[in-house]
Protein backbone atom coordinates (compact mmCIF):
# COMPACT_ATOMS: atom_id res chain seq x y z
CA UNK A 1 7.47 -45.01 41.92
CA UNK A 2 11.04 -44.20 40.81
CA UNK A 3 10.12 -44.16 37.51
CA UNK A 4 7.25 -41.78 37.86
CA UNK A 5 9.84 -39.38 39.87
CA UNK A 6 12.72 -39.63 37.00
CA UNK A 7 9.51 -38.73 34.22
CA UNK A 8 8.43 -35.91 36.79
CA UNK A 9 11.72 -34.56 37.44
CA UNK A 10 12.43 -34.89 33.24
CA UNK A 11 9.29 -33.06 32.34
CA UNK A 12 9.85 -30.30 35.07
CA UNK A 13 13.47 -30.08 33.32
CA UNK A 14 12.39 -29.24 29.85
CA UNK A 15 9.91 -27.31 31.45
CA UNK A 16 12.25 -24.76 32.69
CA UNK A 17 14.68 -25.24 29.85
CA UNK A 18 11.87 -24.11 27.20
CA UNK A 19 11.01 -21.05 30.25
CA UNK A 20 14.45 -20.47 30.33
CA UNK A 21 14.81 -20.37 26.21
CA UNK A 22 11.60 -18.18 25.56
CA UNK A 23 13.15 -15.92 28.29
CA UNK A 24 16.13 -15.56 26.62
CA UNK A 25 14.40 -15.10 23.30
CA UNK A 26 12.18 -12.42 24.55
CA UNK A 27 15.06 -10.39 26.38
CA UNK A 28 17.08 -10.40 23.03
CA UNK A 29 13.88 -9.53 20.91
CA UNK A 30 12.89 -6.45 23.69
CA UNK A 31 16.64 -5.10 23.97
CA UNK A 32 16.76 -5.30 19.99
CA UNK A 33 13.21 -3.52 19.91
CA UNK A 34 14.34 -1.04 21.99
CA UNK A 35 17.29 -0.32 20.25
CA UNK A 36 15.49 0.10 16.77
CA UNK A 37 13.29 2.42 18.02
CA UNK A 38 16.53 4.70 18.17
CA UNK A 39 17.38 3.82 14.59
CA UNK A 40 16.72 6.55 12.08
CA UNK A 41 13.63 5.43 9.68
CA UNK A 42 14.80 4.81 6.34
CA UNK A 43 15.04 7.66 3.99
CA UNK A 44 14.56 7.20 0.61
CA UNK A 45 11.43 5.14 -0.71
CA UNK A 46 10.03 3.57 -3.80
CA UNK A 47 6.12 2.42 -3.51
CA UNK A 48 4.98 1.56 -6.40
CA UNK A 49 1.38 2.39 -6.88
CA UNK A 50 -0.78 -0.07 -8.19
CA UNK A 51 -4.00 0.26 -9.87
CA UNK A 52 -7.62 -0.69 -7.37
CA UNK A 53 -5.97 -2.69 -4.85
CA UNK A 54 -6.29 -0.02 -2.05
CA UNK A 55 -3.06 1.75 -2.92
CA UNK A 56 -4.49 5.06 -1.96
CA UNK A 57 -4.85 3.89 1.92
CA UNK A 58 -1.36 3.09 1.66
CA UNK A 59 0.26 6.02 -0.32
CA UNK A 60 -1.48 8.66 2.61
CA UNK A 61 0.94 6.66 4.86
CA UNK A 62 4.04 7.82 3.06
CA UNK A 63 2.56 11.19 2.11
CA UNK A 64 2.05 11.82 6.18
CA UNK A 65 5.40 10.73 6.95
CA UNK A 66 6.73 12.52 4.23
CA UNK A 67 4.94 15.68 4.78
CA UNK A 68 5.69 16.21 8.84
CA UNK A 69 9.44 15.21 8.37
CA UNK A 70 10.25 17.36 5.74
CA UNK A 71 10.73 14.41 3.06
CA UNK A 72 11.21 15.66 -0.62
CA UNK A 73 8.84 13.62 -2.79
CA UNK A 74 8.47 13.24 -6.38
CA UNK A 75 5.39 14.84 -7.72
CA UNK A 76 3.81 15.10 -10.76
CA UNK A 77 4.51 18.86 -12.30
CA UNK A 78 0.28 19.36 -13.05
CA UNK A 79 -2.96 18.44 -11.03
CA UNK A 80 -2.46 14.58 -11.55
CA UNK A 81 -1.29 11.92 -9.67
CA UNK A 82 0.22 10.32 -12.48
CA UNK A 83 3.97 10.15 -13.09
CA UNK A 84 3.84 9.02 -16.63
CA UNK A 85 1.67 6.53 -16.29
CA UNK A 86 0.26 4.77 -18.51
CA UNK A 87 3.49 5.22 -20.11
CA UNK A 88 6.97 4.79 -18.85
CA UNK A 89 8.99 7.69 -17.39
CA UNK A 90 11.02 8.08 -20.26
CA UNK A 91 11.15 11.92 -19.98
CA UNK A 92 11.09 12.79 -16.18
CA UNK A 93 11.78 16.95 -16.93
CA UNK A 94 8.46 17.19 -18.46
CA UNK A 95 6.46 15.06 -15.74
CA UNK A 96 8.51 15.29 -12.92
CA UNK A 97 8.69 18.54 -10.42
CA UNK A 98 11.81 19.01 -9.55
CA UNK A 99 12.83 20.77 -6.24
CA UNK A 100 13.56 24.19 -5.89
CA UNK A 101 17.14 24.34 -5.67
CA UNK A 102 16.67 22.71 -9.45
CA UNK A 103 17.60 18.86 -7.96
CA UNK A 104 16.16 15.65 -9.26
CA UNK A 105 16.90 13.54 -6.64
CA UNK A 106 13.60 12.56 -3.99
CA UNK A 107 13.49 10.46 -0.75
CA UNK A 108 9.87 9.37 -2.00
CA UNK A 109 8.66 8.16 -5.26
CA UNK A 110 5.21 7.43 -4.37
CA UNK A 111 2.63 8.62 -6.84
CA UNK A 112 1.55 6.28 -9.78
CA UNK A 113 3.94 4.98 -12.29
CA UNK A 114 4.93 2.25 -14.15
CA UNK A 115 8.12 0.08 -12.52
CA UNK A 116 11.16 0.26 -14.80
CA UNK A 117 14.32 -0.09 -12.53
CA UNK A 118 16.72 1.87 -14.79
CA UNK A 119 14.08 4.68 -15.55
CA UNK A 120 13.67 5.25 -11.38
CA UNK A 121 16.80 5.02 -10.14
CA UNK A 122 18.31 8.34 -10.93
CA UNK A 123 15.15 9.67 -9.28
CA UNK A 124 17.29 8.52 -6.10
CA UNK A 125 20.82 9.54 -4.59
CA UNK A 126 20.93 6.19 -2.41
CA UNK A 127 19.44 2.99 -2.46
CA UNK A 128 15.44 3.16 -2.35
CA UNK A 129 13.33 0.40 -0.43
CA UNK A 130 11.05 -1.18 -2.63
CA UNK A 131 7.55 -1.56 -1.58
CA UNK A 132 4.62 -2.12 -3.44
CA UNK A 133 0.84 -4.11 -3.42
CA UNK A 134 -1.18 -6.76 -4.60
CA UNK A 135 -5.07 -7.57 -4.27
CA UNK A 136 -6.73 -10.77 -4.97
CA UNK A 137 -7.41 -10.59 -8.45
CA UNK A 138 -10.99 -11.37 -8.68
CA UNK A 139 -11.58 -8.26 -6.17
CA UNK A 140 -8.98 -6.23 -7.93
CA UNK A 141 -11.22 -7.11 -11.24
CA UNK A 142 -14.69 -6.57 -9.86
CA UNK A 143 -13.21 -3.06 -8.73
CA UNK A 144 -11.98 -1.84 -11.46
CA UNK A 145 -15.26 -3.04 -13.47
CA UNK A 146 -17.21 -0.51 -11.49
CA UNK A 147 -14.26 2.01 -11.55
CA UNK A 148 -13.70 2.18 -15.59
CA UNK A 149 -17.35 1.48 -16.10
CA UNK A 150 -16.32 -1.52 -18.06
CA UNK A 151 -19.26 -2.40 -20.16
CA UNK A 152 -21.66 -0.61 -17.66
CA UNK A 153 -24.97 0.20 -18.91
CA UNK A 154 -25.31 4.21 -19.49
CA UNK A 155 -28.81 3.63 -19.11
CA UNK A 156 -29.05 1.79 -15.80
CA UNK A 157 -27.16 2.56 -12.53
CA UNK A 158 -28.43 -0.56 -10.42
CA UNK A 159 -26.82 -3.16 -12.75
CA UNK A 160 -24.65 -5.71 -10.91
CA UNK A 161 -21.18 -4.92 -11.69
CA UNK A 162 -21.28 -9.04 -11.90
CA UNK A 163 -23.39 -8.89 -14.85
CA UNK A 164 -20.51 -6.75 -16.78
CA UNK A 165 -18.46 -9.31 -16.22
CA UNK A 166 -20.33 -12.22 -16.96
CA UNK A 167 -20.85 -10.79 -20.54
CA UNK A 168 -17.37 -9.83 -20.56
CA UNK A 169 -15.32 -13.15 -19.88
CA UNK A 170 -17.95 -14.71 -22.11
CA UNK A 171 -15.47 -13.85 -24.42
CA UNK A 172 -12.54 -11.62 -23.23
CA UNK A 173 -10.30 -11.02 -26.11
CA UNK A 174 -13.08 -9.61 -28.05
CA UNK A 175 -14.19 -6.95 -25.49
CA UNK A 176 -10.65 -5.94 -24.21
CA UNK A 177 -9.53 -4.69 -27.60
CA UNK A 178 -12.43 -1.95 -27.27
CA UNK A 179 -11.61 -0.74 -24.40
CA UNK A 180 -7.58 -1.20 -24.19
CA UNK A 181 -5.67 2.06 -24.11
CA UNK A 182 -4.07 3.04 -27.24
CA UNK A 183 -0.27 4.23 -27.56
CA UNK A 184 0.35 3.22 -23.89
CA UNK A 185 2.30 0.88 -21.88
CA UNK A 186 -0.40 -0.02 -19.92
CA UNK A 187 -3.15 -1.10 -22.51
CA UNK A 188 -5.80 -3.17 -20.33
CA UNK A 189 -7.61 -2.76 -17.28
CA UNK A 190 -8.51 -6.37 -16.82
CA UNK A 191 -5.71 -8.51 -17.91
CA UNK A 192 -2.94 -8.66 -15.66
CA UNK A 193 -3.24 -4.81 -14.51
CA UNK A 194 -0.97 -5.59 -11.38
CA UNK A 195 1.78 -7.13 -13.37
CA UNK A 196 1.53 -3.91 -15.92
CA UNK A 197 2.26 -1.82 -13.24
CA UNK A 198 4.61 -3.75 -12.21
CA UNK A 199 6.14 -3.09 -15.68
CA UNK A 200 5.39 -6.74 -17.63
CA UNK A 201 4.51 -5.30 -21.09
CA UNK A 202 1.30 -6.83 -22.56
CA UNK A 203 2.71 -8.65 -25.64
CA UNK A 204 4.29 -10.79 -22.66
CA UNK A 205 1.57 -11.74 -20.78
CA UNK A 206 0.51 -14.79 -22.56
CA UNK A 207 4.08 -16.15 -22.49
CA UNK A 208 4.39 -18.48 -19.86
CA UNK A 209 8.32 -17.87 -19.04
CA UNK A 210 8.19 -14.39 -19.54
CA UNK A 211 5.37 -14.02 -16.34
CA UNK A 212 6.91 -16.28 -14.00
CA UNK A 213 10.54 -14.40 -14.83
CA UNK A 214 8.67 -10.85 -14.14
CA UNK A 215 6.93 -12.23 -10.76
CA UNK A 216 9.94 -13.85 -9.33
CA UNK A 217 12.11 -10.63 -10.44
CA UNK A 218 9.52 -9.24 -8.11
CA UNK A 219 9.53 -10.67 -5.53
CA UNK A 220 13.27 -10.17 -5.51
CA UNK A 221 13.67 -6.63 -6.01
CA UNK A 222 10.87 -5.92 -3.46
CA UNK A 223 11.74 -5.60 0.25
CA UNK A 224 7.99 -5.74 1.06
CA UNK A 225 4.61 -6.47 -1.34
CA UNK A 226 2.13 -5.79 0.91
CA UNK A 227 -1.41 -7.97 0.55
CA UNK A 228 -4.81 -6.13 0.65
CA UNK A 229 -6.58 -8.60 2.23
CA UNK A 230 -3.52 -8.88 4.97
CA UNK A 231 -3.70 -5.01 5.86
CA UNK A 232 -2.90 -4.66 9.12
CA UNK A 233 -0.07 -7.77 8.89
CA UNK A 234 1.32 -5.65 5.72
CA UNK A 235 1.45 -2.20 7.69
CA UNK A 236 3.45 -3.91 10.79
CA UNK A 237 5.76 -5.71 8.41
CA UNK A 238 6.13 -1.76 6.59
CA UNK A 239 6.99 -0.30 9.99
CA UNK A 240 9.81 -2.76 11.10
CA UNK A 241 11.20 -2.32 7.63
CA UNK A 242 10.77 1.55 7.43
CA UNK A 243 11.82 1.65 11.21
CA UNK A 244 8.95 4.00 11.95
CA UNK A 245 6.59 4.13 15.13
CA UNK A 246 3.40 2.91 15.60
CA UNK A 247 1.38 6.11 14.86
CA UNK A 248 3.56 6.41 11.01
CA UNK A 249 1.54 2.44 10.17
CA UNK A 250 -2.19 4.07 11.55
CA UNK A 251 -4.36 3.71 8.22
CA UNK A 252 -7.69 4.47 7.51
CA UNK A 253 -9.51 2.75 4.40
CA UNK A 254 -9.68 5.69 1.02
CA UNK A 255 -11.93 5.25 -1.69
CA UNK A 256 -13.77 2.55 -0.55
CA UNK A 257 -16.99 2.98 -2.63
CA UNK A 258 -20.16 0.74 -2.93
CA UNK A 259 -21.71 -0.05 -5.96
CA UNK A 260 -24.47 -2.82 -6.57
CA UNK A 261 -22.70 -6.26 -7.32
CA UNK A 262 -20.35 -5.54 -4.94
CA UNK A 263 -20.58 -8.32 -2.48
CA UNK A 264 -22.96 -10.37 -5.25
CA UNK A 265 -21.55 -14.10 -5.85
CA UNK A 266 -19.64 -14.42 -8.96
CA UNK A 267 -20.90 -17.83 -11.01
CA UNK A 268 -18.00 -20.45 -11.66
CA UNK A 269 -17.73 -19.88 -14.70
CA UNK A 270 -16.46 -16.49 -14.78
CA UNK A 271 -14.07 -17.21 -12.18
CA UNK A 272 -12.59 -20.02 -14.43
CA UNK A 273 -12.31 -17.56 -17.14
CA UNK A 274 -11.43 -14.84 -14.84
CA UNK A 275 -8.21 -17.22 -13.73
CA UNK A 276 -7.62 -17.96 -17.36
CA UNK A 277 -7.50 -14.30 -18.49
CA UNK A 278 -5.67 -12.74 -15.60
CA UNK A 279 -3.34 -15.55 -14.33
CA UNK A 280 -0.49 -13.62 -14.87
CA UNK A 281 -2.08 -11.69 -11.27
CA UNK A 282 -2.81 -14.68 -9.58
CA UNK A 283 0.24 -16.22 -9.78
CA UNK A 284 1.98 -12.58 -8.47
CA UNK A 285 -0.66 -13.05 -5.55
CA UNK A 286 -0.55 -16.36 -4.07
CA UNK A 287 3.56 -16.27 -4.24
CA UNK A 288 3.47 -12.54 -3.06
CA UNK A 289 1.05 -13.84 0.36
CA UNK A 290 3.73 -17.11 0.66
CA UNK A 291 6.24 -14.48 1.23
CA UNK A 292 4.35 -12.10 3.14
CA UNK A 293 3.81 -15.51 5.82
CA UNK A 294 6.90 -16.09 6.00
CA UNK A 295 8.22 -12.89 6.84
CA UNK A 296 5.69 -12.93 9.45
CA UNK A 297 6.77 -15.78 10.89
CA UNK A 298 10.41 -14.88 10.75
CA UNK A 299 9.55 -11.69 12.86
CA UNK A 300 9.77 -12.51 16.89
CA UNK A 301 6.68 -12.08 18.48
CA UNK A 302 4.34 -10.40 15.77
CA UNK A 303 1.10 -11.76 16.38
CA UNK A 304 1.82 -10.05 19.53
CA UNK A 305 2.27 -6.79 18.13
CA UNK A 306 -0.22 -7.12 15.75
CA UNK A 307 -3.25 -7.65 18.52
CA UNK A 308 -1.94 -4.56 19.50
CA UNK A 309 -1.73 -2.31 16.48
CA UNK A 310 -5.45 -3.44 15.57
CA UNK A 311 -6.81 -2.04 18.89
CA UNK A 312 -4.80 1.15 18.70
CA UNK A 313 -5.75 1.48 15.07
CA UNK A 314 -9.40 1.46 16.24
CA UNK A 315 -9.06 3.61 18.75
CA UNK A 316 -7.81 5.94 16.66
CA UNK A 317 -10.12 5.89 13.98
CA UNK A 318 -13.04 5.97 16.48
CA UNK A 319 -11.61 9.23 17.68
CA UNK A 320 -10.94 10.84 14.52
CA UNK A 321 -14.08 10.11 13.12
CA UNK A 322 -15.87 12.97 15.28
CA UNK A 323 -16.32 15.99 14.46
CA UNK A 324 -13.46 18.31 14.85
CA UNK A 325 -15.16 20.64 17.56
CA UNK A 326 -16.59 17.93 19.06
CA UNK A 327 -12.61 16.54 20.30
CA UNK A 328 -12.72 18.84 23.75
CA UNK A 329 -8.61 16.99 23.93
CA UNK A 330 -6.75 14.83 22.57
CA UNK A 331 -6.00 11.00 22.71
CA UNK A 332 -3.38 9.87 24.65
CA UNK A 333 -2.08 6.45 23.77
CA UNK A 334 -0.02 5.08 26.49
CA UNK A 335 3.25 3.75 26.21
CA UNK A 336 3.93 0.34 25.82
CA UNK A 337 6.53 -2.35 25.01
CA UNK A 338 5.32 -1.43 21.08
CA UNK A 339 5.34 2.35 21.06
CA UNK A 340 6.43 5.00 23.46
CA UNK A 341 3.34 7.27 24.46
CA UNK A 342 2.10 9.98 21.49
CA UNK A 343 -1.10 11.60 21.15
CA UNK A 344 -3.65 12.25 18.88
CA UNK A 345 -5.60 15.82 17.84
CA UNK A 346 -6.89 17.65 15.17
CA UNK A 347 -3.96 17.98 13.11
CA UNK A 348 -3.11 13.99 13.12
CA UNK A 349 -6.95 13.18 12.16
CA UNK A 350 -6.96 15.68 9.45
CA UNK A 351 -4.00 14.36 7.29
CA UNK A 352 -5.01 10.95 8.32
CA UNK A 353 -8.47 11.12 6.45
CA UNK A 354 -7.44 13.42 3.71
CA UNK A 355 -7.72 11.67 0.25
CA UNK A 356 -4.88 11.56 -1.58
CA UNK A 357 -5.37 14.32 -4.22
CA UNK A 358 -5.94 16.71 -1.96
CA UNK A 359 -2.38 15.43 -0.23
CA UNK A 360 -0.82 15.44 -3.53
CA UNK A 361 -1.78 19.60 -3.91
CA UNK A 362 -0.30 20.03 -0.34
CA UNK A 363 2.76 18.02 -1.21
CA UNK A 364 3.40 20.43 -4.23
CA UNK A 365 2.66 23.70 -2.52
CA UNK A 366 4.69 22.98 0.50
CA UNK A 367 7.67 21.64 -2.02
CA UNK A 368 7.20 24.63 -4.33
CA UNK A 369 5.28 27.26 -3.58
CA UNK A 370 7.24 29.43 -5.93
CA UNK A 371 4.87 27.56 -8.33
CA UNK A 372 1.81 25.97 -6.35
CA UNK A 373 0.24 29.03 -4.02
CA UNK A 374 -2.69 28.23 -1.30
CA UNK A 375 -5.25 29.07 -3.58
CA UNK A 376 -4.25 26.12 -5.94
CA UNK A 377 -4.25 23.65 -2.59
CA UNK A 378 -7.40 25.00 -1.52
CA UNK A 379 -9.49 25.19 -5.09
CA UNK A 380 -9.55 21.33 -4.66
CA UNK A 381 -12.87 20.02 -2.30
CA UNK A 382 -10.71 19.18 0.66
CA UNK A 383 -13.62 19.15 3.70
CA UNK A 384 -10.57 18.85 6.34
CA UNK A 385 -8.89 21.26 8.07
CA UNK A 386 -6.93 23.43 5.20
CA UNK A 387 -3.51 24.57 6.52
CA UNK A 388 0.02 24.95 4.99
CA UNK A 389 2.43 24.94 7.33
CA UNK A 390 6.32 25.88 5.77
């Protein structure tokens, strides 16, 4: 009987050490939490752009945030969302806007490019965090198959995109030289296009050392490479790093297109040659989601915060998604432990769906509208609500 006290007394001991631990834990993590939300977000921003792996959801993030605090951005100077690319930024006067006081220093470099430390850095008067994206490979593949039209029959729109690429990685080398892009950095759509963007040059990609040097430099340069697949966990991870709120990480999904052979099986075959081909990619993506776990799991009580940002990011998107005159008021999200209380209207919903060219236009008219007038924002199809607001 003694013996079952001492065990009961023992258990109820560690009991209310672990209570007394987790309590301890969670006070620190909630007075820290508190305490960052006072913290001014960070100011000055490098996202580099990669090619279909749902970049464009992201990028309206940082053109919101950008465009309601005043943020200067650097834009490309014509109607393009390009900054160079598929060539390097070797001459930024000629592709670059600058501001209008005549400066050439941005808190954003968001719009397509091609990453080259020493060519973006004087784009920047402080230190930039670095924060870019990866997509599985074999999605980021099948995608851009339908987007380039990679040996797409002219003839017949309800080919699988599959079938494309089962004659293609029948024999890759041979195919890819017809459609690589001449006199650029960037040469290929479909062999190692995350890595090119990430500024591996293609006469490297079939050099073992050279790869796994470029993805580790990577992963060391970057404070964040989000996952595609790992949205939501990538957009909380953004907004502790960024120190924004809640409502700055609310995303909704951009060009997002369906096409036949877009869910269709893809045989083994042309995965193994698909892994062959584009392994360069892979290897970027299975180290970039290691990392992307562990930051996870070295951030107190995310999963908790996460449950919440999925339900407030569908509430939101539910709400938006009805038409304008239809929203009688607006949505009033409570506050919580996560985010003090902000609302929702017309204005929010608007930038929030806008597509990113049509962002891009109001980015340059707002920055310069010595050079970009409303009728050159509003000669784009933009179905939202069309304002400028200076």
């Amino acid at each position: 009987m003694a013996v079952s006290v001492r065990k009961w007394m023992k258990a109820i001991f560690f009991a209310l050490t672990a209570y007394t631990l987790v309590t301890i834990l969670s006070h620190s993590f909630y007075g820290k939490h508190k305490r960052s939300r006072g913290l001014s977000p960070r100011q000055h921003l490098l996202f580099v752009k990669t090619h279909k792996t749902g970049s464009s959801t992201v990028v309206n993030l940082f053109q919101r945030h950008a465009y309601a605090n005043g943020l200067a951005v650097a834009l490309p100077k014509d109607d393009d969302m390009f900054l160079g690319w598929p060539r390097l930024l070797t001459n930024r006067e000629n592709i670059v806007l600058n501001l209008d006081n005549g400066s050439m220093k941005f808190n954003y470099v968001i719009n397509h490019l091609i990453y080259r430390e020493l060519l973006i850095a004087p784009l920047f008067s402080s230190e930039p965090t670095r924060v870019t994206l990866v997509r599985h490979p074999t999605e980021q593949c099948r995608s851009s198959f339908h987007y380039y039209e990679i040996l797409k029959d002219q003839h017949d729109n309800t080919t699988s995109v599959v079938k494309q690429m089962e004659r293609f990685f029948s024999n890759p080398a041979r195919f890819d030289s017809s459609y690589q892009i001449r006199d650029a950095f960037v040469k290929s759509h479909t062999k190692n296009p995350q890595l090119a963007d990430l500024g591996l040059a293609y006469q490297d990609m079939d050099r073992n050392d050279a790869v796994e040097r470029h993805v580790q430099m990577i992963l060391n340069n970057f404070n964040l490479v989000m996952v595609a697949d790992m949205m939501e966990e990538s957009c909380l991870l953004l907004k502790r790093l960024m120190r924004w709120s809640l409502k700055d990480i609310i995303f909704s999904k951009k060009n997002v297109f369906d096409y036949p052979g877009k869910a269709d099986a893809i045989p083994k075959e042309v995965l193994v040659a698909m892994g062959e081909w584009n392994w360069g990619d892979n290897l970027l993506y299975w180290k970039a989601k290691e990392v992307l776990f562990k930051q996870m799991g070295d951030e107190p009580l995310f999963q908790e915060e996460l449950l919440h940002f999925k339900q407030i990011n569908t509430l939101v998107l539910d709400y938006c998604s009805q038409p304008a005159l239809s929203k009688s008021k607006e949505l009033v999200i409570e506050a919580t432990k996560w985010n003090e209380e902000f609302t929702i209207g017309n204005d929010y919903c608007s930038d929030l769906l806008r597509k990113e060219r049509p962002f891009t236009r109001l980015l340059q008219s707002k920055q310069r509208p010595d050079m970009f007038n409303h009728a050159y924002y509003t000669s784009i199809e933009d179905p939202l609500y069309l304002r400028l607001e200076y």
